[in-house]
PDB file of N, CA and C in Angstrom:
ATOM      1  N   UNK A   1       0.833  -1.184   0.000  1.00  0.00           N
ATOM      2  CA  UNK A   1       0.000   0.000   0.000  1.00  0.00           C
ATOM      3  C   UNK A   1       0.880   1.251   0.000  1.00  0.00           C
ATOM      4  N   UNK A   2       2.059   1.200   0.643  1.00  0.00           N
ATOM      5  CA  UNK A   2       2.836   2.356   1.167  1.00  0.00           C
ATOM      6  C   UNK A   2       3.798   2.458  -0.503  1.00  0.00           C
ATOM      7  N   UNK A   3       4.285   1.423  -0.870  1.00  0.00           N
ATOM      8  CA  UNK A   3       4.943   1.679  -2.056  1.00  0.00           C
ATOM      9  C   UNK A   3       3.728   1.865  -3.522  1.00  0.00           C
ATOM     10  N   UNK A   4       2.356   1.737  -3.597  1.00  0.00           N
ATOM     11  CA  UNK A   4       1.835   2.239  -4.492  1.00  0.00           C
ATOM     12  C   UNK A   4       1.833   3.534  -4.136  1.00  0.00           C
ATOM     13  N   UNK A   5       1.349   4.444  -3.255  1.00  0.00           N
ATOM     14  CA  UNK A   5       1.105   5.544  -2.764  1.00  0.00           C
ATOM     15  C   UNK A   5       2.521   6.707  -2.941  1.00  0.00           C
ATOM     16  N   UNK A   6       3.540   6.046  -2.497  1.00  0.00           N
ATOM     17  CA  UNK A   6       5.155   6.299  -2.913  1.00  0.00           C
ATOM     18  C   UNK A   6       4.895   6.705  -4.512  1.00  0.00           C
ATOM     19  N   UNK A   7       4.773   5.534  -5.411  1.00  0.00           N
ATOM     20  CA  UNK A   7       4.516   5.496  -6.969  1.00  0.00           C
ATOM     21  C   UNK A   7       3.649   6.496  -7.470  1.00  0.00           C
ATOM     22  N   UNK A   8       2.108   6.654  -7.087  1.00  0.00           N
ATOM     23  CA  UNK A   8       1.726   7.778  -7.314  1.00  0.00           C
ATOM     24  C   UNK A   8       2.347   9.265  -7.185  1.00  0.00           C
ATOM     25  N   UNK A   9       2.989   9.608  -6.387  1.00  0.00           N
ATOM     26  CA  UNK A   9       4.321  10.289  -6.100  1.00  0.00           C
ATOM     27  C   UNK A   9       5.629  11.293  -7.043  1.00  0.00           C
ATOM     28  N   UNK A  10       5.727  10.043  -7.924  1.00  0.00           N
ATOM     29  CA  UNK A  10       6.590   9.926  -8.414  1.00  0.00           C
ATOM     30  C   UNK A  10       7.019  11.096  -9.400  1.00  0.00           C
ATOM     31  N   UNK A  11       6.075  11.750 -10.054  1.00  0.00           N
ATOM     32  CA  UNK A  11       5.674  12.672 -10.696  1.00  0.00           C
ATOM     33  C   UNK A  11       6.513  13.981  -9.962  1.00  0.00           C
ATOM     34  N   UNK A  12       6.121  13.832  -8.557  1.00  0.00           N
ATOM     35  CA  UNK A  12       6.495  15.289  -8.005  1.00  0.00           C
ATOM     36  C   UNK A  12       8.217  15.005  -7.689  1.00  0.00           C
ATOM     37  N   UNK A  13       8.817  13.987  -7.912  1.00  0.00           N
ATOM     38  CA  UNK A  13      10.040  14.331  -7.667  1.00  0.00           C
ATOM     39  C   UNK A  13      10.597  12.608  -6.906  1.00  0.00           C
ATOM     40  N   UNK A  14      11.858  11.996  -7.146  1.00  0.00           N
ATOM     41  CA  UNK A  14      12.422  10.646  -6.203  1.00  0.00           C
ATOM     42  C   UNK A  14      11.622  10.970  -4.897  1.00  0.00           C
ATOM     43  N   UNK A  15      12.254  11.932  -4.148  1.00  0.00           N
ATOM     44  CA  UNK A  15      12.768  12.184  -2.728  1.00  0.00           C
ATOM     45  C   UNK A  15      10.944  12.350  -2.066  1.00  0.00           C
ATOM     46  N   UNK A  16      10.194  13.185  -3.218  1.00  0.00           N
ATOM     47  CA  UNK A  16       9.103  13.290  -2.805  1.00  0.00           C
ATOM     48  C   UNK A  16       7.823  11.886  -2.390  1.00  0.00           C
ATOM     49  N   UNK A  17       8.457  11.092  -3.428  1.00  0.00           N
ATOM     50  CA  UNK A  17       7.568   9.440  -3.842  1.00  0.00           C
ATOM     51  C   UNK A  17       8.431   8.170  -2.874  1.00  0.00           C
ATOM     52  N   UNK A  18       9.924   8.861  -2.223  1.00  0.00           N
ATOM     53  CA  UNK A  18      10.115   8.163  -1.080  1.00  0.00           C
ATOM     54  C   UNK A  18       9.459   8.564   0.490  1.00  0.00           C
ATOM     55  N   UNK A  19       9.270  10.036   0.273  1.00  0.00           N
ATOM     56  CA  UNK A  19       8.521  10.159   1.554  1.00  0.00           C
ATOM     57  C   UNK A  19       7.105  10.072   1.826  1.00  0.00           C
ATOM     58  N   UNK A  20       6.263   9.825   0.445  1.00  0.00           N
ATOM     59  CA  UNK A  20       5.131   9.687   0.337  1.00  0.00           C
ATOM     60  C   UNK A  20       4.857   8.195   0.754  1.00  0.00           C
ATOM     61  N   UNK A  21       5.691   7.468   0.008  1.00  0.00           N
ATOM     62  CA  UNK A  21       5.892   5.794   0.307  1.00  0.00           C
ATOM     63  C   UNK A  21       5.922   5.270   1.658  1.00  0.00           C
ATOM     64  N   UNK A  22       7.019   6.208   2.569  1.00  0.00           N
ATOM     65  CA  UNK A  22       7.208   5.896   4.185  1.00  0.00           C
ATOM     66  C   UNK A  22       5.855   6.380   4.646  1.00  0.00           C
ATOM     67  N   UNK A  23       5.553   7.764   4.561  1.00  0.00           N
ATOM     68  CA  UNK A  23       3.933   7.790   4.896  1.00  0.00           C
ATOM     69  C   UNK A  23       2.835   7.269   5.062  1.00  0.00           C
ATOM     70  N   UNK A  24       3.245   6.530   3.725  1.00  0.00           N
ATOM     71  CA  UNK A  24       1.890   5.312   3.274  1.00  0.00           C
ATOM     72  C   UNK A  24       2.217   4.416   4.206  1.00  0.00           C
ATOM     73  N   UNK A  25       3.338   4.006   4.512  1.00  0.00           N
ATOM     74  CA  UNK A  25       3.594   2.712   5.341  1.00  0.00           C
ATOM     75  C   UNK A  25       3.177   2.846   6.786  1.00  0.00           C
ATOM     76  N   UNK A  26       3.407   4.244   6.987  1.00  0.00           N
ATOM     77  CA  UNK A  26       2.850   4.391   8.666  1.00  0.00           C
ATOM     78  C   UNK A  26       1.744   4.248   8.719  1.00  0.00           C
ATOM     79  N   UNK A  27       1.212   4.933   8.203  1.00  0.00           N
ATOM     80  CA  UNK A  27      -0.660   5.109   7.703  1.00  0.00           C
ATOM     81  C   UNK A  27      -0.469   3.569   7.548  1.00  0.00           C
ATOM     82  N   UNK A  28      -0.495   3.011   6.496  1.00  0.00           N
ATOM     83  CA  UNK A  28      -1.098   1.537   6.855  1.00  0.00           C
ATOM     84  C   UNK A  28      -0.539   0.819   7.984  1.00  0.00           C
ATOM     85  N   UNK A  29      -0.079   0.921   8.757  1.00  0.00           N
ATOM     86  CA  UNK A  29       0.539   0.036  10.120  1.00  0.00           C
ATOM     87  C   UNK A  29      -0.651   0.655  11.569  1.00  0.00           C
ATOM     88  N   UNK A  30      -0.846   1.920  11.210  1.00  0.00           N
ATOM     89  CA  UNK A  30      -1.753   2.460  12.344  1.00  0.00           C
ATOM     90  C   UNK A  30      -3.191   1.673  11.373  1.00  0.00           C
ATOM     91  N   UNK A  31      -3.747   1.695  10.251  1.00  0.00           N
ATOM     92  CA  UNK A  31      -4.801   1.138   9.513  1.00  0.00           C
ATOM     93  C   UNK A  31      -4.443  -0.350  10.168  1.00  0.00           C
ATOM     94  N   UNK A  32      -3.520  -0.867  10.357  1.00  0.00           N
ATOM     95  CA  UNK A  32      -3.466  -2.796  10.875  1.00  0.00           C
ATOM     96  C   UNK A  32      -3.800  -2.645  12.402  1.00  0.00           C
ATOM     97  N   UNK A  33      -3.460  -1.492  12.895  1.00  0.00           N
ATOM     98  CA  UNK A  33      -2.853  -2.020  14.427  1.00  0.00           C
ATOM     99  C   UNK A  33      -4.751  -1.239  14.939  1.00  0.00           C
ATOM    100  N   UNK A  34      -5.240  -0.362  14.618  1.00  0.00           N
ATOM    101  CA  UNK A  34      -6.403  -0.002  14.972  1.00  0.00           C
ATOM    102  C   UNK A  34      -7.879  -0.566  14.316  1.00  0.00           C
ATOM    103  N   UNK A  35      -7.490  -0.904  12.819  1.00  0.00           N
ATOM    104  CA  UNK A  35      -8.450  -2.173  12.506  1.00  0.00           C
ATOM    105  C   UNK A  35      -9.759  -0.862  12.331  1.00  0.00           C
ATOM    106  N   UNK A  36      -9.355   0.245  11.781  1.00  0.00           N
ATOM    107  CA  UNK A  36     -10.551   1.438  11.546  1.00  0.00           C
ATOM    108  C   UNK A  36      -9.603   2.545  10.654  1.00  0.00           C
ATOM    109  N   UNK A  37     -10.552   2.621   9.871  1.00  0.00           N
ATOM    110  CA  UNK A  37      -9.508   4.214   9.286  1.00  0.00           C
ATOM    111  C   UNK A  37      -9.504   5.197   9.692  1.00  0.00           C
ATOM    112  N   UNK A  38     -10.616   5.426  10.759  1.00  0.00           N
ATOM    113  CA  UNK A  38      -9.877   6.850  11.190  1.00  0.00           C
ATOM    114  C   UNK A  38      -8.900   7.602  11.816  1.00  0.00           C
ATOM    115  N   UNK A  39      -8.231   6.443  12.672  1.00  0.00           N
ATOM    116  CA  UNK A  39      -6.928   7.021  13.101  1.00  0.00           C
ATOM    117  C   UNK A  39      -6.100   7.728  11.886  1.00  0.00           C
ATOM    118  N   UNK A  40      -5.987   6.228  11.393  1.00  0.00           N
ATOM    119  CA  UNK A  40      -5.104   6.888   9.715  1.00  0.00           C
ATOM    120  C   UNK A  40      -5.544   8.132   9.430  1.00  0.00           C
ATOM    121  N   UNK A  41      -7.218   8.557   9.051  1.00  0.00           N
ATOM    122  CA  UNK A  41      -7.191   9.560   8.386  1.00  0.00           C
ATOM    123  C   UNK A  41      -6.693  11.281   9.146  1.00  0.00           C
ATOM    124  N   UNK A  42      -6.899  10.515  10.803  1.00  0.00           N
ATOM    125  CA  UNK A  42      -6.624  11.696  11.832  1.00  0.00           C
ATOM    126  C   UNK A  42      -5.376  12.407  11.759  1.00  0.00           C
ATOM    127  N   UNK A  43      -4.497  11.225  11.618  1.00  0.00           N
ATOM    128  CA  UNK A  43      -2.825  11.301  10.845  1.00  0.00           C
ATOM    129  C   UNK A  43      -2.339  11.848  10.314  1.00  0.00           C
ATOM    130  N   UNK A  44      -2.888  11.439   9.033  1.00  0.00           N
ATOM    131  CA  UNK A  44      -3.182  11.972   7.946  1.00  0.00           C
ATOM    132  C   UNK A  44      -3.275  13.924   7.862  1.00  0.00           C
ATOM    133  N   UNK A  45      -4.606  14.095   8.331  1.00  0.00           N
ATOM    134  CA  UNK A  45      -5.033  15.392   8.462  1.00  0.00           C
ATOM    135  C   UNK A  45      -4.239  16.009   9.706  1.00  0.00           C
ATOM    136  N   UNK A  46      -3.335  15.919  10.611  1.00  0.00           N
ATOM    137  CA  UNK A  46      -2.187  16.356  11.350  1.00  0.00           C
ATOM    138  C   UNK A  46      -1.351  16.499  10.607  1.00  0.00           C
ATOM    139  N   UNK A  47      -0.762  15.759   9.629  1.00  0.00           N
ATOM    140  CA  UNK A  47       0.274  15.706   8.944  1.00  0.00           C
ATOM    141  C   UNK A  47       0.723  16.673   8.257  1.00  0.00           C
ATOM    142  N   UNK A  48      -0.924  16.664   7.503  1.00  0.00           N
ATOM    143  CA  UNK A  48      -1.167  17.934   6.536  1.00  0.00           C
ATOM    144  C   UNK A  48      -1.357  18.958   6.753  1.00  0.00           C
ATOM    145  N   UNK A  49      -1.949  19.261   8.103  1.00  0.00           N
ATOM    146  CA  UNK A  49      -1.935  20.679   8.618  1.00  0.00           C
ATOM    147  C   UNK A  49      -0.887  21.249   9.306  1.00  0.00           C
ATOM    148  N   UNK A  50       0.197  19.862   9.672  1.00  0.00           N
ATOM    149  CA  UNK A  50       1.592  20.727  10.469  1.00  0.00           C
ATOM    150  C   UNK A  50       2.410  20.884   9.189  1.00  0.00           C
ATOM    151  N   UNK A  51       2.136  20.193   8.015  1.00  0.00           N
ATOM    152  CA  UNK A  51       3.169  20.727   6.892  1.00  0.00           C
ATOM    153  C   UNK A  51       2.538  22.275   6.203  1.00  0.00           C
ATOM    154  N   UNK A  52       1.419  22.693   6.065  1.00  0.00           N
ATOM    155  CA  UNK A  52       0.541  23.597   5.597  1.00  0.00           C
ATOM    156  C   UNK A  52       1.894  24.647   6.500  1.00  0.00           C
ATOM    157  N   UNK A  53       1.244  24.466   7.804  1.00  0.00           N
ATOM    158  CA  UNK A  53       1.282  25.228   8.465  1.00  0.00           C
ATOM    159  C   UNK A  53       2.888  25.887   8.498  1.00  0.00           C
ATOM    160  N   UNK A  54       4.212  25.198   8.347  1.00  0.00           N
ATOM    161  CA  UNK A  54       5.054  25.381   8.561  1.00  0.00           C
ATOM    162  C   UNK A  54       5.470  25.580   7.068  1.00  0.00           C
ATOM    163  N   UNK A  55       5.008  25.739   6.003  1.00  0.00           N
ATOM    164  CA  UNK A  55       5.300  26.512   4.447  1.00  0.00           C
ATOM    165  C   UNK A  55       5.956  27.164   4.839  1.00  0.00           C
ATOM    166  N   UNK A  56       5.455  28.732   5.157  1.00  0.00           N
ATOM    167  CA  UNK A  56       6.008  30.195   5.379  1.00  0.00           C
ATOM    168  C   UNK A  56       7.331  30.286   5.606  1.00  0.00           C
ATOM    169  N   UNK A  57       7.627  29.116   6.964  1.00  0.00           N
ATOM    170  CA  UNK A  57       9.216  29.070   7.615  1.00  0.00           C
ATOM    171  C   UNK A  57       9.741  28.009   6.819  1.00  0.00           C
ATOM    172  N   UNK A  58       9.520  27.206   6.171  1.00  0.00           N
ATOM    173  CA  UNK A  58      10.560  26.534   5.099  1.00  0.00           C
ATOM    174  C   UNK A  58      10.472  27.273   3.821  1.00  0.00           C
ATOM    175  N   UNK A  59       9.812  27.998   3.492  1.00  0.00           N
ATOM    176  CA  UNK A  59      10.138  29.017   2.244  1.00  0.00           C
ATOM    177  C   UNK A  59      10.665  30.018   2.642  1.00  0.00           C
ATOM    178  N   UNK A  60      10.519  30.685   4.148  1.00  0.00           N
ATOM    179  CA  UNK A  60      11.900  31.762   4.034  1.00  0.00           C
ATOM    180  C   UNK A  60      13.085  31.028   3.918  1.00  0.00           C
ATOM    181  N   UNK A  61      13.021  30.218   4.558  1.00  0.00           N
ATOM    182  CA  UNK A  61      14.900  29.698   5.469  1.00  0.00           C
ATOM    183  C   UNK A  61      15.044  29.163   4.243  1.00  0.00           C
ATOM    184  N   UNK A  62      14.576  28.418   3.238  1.00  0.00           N
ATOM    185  CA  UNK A  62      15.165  27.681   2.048  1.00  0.00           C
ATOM    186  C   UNK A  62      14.371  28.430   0.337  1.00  0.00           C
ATOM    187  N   UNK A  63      14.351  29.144   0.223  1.00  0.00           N
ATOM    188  CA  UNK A  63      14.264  30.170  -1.099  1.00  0.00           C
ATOM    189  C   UNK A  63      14.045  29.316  -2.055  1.00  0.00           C
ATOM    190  N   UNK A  64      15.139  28.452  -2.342  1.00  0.00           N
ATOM    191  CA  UNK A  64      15.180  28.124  -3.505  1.00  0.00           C
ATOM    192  C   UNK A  64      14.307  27.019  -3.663  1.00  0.00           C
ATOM    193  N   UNK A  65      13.401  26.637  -2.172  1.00  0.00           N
ATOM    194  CA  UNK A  65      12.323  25.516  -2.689  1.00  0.00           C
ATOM    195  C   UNK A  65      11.010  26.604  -2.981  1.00  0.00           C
ATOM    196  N   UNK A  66      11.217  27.459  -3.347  1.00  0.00           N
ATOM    197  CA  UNK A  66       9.657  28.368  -3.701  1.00  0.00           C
ATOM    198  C   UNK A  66       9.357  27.862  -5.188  1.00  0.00           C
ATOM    199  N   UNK A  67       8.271  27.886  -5.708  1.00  0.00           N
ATOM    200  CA  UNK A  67       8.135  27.191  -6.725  1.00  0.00           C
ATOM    201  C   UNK A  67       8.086  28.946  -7.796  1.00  0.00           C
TER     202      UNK A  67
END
């Protein structure tokens, strides 16, 4: 599951479709170990809102990842 999800990925970059891949793998290990998706999706939506959230300070400190 974690390496299709990685694969979909792939498009945005290696480094991006390896960390998408490890993602997937956590997400599915909390999906085995809780036997419900919503933890996963709770995860999930933390994940995405502490990366949202911290844009601003990885686009000052690193410039050259601004698109």
């Amino acid at each position: 599951m974690g390496v299709a999800f990685g694969g979909a990925h792939l498009p945005t970059g290696a480094l991006a479709a390896v960390a998408a891949g490890l993602i997937g793998i956590f997400l599915g290990i909390i999906l085995i170990i809780h036997r419900s998706i919503w933890p996963a999706v709770i995860a999930r939506g933390l994940f995405d809102a502490t990366t949202f959230a911290l844009l601003p300070l990885i686009a000052n400190k690193f410039p050259q990842l601004r698109p």
